[in-house]
Protein backbone atom coordinates (compact mmCIF):
# COMPACT_ATOMS: atom_id res chain seq x y z
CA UNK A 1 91.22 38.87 127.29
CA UNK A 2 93.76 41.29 127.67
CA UNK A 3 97.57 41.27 126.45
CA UNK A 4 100.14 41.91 128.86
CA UNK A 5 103.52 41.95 126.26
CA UNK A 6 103.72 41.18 122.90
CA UNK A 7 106.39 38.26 121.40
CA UNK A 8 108.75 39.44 124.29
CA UNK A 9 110.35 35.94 124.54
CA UNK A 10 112.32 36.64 120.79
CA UNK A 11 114.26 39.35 122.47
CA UNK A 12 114.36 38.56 126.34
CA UNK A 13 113.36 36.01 128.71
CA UNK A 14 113.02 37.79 132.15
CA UNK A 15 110.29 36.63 133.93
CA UNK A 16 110.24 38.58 136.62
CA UNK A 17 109.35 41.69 134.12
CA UNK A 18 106.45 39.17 133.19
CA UNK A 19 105.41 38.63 136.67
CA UNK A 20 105.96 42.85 137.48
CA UNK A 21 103.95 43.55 134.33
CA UNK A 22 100.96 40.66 135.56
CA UNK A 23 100.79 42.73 139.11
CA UNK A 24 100.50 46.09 137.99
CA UNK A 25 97.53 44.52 135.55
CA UNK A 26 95.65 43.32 138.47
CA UNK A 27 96.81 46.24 141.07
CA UNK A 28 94.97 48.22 138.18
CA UNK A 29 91.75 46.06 138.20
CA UNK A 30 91.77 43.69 135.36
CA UNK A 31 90.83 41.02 137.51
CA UNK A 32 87.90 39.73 135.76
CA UNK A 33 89.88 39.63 132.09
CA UNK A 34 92.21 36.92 131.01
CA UNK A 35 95.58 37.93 131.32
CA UNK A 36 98.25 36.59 128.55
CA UNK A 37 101.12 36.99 126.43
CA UNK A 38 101.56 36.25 123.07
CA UNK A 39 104.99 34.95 121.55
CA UNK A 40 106.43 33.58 118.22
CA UNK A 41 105.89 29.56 118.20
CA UNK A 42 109.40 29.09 118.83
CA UNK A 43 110.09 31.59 122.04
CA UNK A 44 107.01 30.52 124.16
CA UNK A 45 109.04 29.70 127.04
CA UNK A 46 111.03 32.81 127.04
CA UNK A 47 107.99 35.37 126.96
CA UNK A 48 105.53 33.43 129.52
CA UNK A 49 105.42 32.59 133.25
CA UNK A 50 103.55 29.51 135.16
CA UNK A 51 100.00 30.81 136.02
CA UNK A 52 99.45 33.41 133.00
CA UNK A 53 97.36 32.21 129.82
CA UNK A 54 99.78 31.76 126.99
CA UNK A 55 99.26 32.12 123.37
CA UNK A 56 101.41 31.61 119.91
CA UNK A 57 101.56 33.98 116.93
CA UNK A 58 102.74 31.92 113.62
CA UNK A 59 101.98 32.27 109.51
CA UNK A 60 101.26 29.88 106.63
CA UNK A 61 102.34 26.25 107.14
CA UNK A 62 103.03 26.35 110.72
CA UNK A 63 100.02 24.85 111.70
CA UNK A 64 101.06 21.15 113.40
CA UNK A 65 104.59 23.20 114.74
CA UNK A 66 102.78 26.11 115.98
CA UNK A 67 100.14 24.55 118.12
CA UNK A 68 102.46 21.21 119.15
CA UNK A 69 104.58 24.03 120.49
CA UNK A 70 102.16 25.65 122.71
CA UNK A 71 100.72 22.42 123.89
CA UNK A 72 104.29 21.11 125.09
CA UNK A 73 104.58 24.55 126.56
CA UNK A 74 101.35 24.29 128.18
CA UNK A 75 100.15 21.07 128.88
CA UNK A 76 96.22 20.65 130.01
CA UNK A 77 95.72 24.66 128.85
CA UNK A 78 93.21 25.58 125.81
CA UNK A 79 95.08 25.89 122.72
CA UNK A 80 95.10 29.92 121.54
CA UNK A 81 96.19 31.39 118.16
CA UNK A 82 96.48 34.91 118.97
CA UNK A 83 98.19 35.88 115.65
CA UNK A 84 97.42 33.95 112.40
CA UNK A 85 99.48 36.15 109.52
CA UNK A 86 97.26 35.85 106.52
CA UNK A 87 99.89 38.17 105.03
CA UNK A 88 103.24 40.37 106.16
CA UNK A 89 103.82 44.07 106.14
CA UNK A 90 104.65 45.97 102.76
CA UNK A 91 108.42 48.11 102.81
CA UNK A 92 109.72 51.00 101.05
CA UNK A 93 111.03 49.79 97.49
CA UNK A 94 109.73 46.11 97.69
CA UNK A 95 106.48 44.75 96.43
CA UNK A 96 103.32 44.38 97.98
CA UNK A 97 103.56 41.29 100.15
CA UNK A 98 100.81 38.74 99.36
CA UNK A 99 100.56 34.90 100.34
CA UNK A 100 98.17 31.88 98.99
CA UNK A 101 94.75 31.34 100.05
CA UNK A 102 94.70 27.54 99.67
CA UNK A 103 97.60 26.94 102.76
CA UNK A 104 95.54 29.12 105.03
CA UNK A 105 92.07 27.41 104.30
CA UNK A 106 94.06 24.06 105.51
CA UNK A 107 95.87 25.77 108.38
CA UNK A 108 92.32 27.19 109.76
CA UNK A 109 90.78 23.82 109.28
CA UNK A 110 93.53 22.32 111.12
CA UNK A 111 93.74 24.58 114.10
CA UNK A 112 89.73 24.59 114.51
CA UNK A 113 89.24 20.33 114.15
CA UNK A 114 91.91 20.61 116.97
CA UNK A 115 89.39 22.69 119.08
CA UNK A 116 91.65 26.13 119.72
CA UNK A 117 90.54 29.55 119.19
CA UNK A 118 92.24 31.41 116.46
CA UNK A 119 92.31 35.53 115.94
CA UNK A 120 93.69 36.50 112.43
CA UNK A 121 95.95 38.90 112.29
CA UNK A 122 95.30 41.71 110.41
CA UNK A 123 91.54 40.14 109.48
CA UNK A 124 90.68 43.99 107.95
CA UNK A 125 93.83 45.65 106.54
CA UNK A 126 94.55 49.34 107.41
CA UNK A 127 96.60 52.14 107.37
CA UNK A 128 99.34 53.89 109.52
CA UNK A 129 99.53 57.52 110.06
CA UNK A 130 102.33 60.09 110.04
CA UNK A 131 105.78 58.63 111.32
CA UNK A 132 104.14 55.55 113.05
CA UNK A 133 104.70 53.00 110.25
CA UNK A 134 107.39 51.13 111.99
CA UNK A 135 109.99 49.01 110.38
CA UNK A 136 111.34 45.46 110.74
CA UNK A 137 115.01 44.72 111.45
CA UNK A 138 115.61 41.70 109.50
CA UNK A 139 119.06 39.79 108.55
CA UNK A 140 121.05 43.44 109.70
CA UNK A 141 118.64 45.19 107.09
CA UNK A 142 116.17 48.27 108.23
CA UNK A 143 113.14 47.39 106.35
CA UNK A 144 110.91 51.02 107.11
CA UNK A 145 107.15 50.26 106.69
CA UNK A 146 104.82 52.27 104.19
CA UNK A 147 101.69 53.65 105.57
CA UNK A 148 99.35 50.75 104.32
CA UNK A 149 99.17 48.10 106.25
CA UNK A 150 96.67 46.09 103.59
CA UNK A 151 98.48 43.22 105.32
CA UNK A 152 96.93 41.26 101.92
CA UNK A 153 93.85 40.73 104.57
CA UNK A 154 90.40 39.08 103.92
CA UNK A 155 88.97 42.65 103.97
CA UNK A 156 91.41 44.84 102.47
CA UNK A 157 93.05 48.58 103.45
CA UNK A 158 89.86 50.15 102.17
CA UNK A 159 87.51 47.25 104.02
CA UNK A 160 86.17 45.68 100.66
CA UNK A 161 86.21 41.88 100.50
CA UNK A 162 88.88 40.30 98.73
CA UNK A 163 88.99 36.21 97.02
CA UNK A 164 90.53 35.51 100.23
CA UNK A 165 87.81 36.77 102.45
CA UNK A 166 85.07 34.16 100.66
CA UNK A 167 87.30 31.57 101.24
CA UNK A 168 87.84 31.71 104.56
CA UNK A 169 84.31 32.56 104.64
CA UNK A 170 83.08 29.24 102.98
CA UNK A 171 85.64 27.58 105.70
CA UNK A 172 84.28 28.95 108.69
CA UNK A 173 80.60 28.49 107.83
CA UNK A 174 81.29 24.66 108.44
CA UNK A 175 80.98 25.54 112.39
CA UNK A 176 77.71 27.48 112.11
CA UNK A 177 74.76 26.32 113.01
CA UNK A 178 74.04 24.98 109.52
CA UNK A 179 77.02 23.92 108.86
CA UNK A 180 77.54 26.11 105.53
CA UNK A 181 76.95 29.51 104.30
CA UNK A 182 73.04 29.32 103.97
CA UNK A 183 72.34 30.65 107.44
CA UNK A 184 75.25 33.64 107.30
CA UNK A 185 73.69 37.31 106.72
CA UNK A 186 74.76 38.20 102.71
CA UNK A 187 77.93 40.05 102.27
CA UNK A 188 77.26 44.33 102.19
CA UNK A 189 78.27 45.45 98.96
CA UNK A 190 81.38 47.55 98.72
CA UNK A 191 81.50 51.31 98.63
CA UNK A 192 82.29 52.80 94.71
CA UNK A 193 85.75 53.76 94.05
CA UNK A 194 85.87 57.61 93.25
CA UNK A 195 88.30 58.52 89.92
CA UNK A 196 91.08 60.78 91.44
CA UNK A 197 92.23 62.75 88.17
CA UNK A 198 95.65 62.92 87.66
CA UNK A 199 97.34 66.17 89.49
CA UNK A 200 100.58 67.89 88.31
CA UNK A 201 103.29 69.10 90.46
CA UNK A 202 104.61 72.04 88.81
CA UNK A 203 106.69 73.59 91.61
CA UNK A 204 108.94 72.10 94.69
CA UNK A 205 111.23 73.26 97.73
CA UNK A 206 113.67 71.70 99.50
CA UNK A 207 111.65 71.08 103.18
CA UNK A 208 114.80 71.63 105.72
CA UNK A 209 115.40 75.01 103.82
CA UNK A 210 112.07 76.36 105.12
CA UNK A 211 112.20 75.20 108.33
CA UNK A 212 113.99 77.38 111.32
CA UNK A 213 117.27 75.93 112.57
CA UNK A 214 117.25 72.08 113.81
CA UNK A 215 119.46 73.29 117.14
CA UNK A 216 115.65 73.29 118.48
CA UNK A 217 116.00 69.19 118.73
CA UNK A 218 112.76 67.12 118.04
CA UNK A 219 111.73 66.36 121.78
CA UNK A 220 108.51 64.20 121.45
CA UNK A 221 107.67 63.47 124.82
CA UNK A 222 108.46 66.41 126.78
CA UNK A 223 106.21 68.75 124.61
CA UNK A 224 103.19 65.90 124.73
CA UNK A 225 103.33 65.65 121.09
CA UNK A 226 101.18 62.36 120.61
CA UNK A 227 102.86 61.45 117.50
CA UNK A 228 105.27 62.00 114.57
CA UNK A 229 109.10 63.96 114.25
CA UNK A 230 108.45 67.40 114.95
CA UNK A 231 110.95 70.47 114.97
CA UNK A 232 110.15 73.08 117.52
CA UNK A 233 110.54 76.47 118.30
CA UNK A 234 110.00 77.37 121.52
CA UNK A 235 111.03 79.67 124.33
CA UNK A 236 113.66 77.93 126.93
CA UNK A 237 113.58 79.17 130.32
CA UNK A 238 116.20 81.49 131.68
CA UNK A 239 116.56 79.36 135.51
């Protein structure tokens, strides 16, 4: 499967750009891969065109609305969860966001007895490099992201299993071939923790007072930097 936009339909509802994007995927081969987009449960209209798999993206509790959504959107097509939240991203000066195991357990039950596919969203928590965190814009409020992006998944930022990850373990075993966790290979065991000893900053400098002059504007794309603010210093040419 490949993604063509992602929840376009909360912030437009051009089709044509859905149709131009479609083309240029199959001018560029991807002929034999399922072409789709992937919107919010309430803007699946707006972000998807007749002809072109549709999915939904929803969190906890939105089971029933989620997929009754994309089934009136798309009557007669398999049912698709292409984003199940199983938590939210973290932001500078709030706490870490976590959400209940017991309301996923009976939203994956739900969405699998009705026979769709489901991909969790972040399934293995991770981190974010440099200045590509991101942010959310939410209620007029800039909400910057921090670097970890634990997501509170089954496998957290570092990839060790969490109380959430059995659970939704113990649920999914009911479609393997056993019907329960006997037949699953055993869980690895997790990597040790290392004991970082506490470090003392003794000394500090203001960073824009050791930099040369910001008239050399941060220009990302024309220098092929692949990431991050940067402050250059380079030659301009005379003609």
């Amino acid at each position: 499967m490949t993604q063509m936009e992602n929840e376009y339909g909360q912030f437009g509802d051009d089709h044509a750009y859905i149709a131009h994007l479609r083309d240029i995927y199959v001018k560029l081969g991807f002929t034999d891969s399922l072409l789709y987009t992937a919107d919010n449960w309430r803007h699946i209209p707006e972000g998807s065109i007749p002809g072109t798999f549709a999915s939904v993206n929803f969190g906890i509790k939105n089971h029933q609305g989620g997929m009754d959504a994309l089934a009136r959107a798309r009557p007669g097509q398999a049912l698709f969860v292409s984003e199940y939240w199983p938590g939210w991203f973290d932001h500078w000066g709030h706490p870490h966001e976590t959400r209940p195991i017991a309301p996923q357990i009976e939203d994956i039950d739900y969405i699998l007895n009705r026979g769709a596919g489901i991909n969790v969203y972040m399934f293995h928590g991770g981190t974010s490099f440099g200045f590509g965190a991101g942010s959310s814009y939410i209620n007029d409020r800039f909400l910057p992201d921090v670097t970890s992006y634990d997501y509170d998944a089954p496998l957290d930022e570092s990839g060790r299993p969490t109380p959430k990850y059995f659970a939704y373990r113990k649920e999914l075993a009911k479609w393997s071939p056993c019907g329960n966790e006997s037949c699953l290979p055993p869980v690895p065991p997790s990597t040790a923790v290392i004991t970082v000893p506490k470090i003392a900053l003794t000394e500090s400098t203001p960073l824009f007072a050791s930099l040369p002059s910001r008239s050399s504007a941060p220009c990302r794309n024309r220098w092929r930097a692949s990431a991050g603010l940067r402050l250059h210093s380079l030659p301009h040419p005379t003609a």
